[in-house]
Protein backbone atom coordinates (compact mmCIF):
# COMPACT_ATOMS: atom_id res chain seq x y z
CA UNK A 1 15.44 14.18 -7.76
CA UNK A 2 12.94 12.43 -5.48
CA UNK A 3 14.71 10.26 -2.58
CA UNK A 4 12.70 7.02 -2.06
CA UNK A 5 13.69 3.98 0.76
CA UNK A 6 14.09 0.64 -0.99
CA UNK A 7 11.74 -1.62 -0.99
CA UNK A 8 13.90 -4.39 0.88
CA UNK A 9 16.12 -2.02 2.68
CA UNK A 10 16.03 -2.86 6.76
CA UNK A 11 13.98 0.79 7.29
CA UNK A 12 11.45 -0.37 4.95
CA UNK A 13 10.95 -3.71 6.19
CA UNK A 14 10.87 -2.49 9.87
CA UNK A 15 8.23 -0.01 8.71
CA UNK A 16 5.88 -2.55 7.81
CA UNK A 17 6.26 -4.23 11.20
CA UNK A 18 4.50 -3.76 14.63
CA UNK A 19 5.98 -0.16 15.73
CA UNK A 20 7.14 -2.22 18.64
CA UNK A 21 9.98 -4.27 17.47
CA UNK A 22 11.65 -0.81 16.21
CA UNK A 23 11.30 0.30 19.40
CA UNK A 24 12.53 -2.74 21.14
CA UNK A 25 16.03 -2.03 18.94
CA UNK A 26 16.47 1.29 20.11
CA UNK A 27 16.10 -0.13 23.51
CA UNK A 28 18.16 -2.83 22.91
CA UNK A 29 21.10 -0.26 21.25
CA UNK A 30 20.68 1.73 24.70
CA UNK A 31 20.63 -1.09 27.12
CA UNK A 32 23.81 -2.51 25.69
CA UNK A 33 25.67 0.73 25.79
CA UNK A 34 24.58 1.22 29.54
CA UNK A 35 25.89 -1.75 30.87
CA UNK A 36 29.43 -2.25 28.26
CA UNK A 37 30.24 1.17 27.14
CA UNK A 38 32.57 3.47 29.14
CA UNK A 39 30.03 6.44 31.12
CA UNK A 40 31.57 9.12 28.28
CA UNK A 41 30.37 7.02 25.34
CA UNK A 42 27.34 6.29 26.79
CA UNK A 43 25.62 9.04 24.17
CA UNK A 44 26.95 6.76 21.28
CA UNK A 45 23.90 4.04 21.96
CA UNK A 46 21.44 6.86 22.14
CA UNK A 47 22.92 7.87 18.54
CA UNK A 48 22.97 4.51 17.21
CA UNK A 49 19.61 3.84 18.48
CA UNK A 50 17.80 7.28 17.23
CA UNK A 51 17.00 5.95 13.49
CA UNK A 52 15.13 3.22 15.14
CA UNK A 53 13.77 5.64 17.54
CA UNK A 54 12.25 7.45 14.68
CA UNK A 55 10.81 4.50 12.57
CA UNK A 56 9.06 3.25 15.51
CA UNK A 57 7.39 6.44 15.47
CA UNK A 58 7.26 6.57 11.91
CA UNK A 59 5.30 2.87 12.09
CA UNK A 60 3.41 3.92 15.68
CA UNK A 61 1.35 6.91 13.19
CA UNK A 62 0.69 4.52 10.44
CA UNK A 63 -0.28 1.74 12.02
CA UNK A 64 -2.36 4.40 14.20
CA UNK A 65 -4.15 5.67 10.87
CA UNK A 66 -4.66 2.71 9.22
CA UNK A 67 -8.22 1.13 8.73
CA UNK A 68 -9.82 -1.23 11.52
CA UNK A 69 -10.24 -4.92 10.13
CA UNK A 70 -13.61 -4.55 10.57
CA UNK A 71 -13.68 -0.99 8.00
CA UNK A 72 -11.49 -3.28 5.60
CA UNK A 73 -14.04 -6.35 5.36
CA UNK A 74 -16.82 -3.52 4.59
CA UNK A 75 -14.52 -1.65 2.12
CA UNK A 76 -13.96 -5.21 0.12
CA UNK A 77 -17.71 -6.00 0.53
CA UNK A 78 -18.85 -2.84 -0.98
CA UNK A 79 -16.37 -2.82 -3.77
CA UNK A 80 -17.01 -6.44 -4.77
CA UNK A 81 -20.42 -5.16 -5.07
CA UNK A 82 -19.72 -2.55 -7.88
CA UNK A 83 -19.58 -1.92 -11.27
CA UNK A 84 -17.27 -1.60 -13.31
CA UNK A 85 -17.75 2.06 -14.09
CA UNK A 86 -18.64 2.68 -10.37
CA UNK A 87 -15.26 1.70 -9.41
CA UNK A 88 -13.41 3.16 -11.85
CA UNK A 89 -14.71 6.39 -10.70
CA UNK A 90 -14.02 5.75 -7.33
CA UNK A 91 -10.39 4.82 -8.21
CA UNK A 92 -10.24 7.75 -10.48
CA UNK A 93 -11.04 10.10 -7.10
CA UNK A 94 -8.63 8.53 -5.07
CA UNK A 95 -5.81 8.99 -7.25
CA UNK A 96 -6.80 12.59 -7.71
CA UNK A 97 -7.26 13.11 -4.23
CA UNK A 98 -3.81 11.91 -3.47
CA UNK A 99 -2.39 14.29 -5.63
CA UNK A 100 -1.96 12.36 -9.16
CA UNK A 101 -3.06 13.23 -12.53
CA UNK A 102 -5.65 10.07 -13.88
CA UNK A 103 -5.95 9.73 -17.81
CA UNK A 104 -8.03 6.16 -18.13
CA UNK A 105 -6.80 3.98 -20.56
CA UNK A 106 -8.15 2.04 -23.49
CA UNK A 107 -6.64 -1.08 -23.67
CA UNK A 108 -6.62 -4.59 -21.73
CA UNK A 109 -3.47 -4.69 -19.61
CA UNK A 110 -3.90 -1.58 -17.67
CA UNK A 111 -7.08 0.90 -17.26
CA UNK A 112 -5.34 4.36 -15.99
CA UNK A 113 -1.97 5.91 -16.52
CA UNK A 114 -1.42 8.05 -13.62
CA UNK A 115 1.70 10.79 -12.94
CA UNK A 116 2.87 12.89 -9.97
CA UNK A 117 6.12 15.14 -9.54
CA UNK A 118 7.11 13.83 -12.89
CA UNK A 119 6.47 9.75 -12.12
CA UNK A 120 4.01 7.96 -14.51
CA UNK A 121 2.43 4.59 -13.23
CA UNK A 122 0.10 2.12 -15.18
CA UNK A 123 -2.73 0.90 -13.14
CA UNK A 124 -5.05 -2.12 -13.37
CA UNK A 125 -8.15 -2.14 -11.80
CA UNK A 126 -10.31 -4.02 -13.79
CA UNK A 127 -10.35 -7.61 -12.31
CA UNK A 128 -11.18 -6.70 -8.83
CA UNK A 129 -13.34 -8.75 -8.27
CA UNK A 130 -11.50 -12.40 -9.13
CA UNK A 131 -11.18 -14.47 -6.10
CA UNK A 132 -7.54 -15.67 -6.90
CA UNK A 133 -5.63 -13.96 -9.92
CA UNK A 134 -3.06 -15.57 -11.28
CA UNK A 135 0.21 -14.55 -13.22
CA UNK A 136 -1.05 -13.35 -16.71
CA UNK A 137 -2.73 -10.08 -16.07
CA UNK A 138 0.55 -9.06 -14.55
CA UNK A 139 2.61 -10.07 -16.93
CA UNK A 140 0.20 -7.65 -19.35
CA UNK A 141 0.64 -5.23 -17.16
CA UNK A 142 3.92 -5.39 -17.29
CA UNK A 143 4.20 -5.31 -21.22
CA UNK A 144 1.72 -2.14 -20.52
CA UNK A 145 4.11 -0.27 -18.14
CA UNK A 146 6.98 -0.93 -20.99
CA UNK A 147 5.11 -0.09 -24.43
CA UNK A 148 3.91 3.45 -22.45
CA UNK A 149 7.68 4.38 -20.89
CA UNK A 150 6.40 4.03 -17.36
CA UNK A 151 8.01 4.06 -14.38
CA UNK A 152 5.86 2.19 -12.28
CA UNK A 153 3.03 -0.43 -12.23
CA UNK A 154 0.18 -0.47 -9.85
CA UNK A 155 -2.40 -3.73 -9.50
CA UNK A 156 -5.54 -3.09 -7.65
CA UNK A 157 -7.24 -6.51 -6.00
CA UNK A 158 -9.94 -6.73 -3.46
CA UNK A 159 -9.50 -10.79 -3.93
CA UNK A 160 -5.82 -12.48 -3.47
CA UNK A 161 -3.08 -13.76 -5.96
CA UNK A 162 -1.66 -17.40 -6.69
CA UNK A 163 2.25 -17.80 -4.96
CA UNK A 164 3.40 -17.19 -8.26
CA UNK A 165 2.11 -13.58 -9.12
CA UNK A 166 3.09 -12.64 -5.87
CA UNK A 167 6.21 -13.84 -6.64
CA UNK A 168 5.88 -11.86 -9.81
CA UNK A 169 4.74 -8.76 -8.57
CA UNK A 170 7.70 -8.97 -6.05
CA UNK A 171 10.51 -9.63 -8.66
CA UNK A 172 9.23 -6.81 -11.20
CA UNK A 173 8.45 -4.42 -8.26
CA UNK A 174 4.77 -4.08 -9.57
CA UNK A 175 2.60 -2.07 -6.35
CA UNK A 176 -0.02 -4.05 -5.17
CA UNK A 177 -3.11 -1.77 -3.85
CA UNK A 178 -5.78 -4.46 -2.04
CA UNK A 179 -6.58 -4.59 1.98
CA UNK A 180 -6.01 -1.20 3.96
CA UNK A 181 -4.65 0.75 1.11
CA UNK A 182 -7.56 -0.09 -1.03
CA UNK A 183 -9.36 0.75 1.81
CA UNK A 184 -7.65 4.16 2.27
CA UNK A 185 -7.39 4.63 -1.61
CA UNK A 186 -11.73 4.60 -1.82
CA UNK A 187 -12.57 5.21 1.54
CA UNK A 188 -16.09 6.16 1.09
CA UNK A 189 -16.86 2.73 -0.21
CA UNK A 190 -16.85 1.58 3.07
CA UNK A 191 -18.65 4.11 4.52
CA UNK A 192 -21.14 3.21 2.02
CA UNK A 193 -21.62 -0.08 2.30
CA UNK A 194 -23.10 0.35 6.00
CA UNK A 195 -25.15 2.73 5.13
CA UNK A 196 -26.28 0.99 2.37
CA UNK A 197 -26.89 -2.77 5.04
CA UNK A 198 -28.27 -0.03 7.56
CA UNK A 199 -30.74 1.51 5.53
CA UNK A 200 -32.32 -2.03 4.35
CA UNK A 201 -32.90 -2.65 7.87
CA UNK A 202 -37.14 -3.01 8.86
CA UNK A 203 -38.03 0.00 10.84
């Protein structure tokens, strides 16, 4: 059985912050056992300061590997620019890369059915490109990850989504891949797209 953090859980949230304010905690945990605890429980902050001791590091690695703003506007540029099939492809690699088996999909509400260490996601990929998607294609995606027995859903953007499929991809737990994990997920997208503006340059 595979151990995963919740979603909402304190960890998971903290995670997602500046490594910082996980650190600040364990300092804070210290700090107040210093000055109130009694010199032989002094170890006791140190202990109930070490899981945010290791998040911050945890979030200090992430946030240390994670694309530059500047690699993420050239990622969604290049993208946007695409095809279709180009993309696909491209999405097809990164899953692979990361480990997953990619069949692709025939129908509307989701393009790829992907599985790793016995997990099976649905994945749509194939509005991209709309500025602002709204509520329906998740709610397709949805009925996709259902009529196939999945256990996840995955929605790639490179655009944003109304409050209310965010709202909806929050309450059904449905993955979101757009930004810096898009970025991560098709990485030589970006790469391409400056080499693409940098070759059309005049000598």
């Amino acid at each position: 059985m595979r151990w995963t953090m919740a979603e909402n859980s304190l960890f998971a949230i903290l995670l997602r912050q500046p490594w910082w304010i996980s650190a600040a905690i364990s300092a804070g945990f210290l700090a107040l056992t210093l000055t109130t605890f009694p010199h032989d429980w002094r170890w006791y902050g140190a202990f109930l300061g070490a899981p945010f001791t290791v998040v911050a590091f945890v979030a200090a690695w992430r946030q240390w590997r994670a694309p530059s703003s500047r690699r993420v506007t050239s990622t969604l540029e290049a993208v946007r620019a695409m095809s279709w099939s180009d993309f696909a492809s491209a999405l097809e690699t990164g899953f692979k890369r990361d480990g997953y088996d990619v069949s692709r999909l025939a129908g509307p509400a989701a393009d790829f059915e992907i599985a790793k260490e016995g997990r099976r996601a649905v994945v749509s990929g194939k509005r991209w490109k709309v500025v602002r998607t709204g509520i329906e294609p998740l709610r397709e995606l949805e009925g996709a990850k259902s009529a196939r027995d999945a256990h996840e859903s995955i929605f790639v953007v490179a655009g944003e989504l109304t409050d209310n499929a965010r709202e909806f991809a929050e309450r059904k737990r449905i993955r979101l891949i757009g930004g810096a994990e898009l970025t991560k997920l098709v990485p030589e997208a970006g790469r391409g797209g400056r080499a693409a503006r940098q070759g059309s340059r005049p000598a």
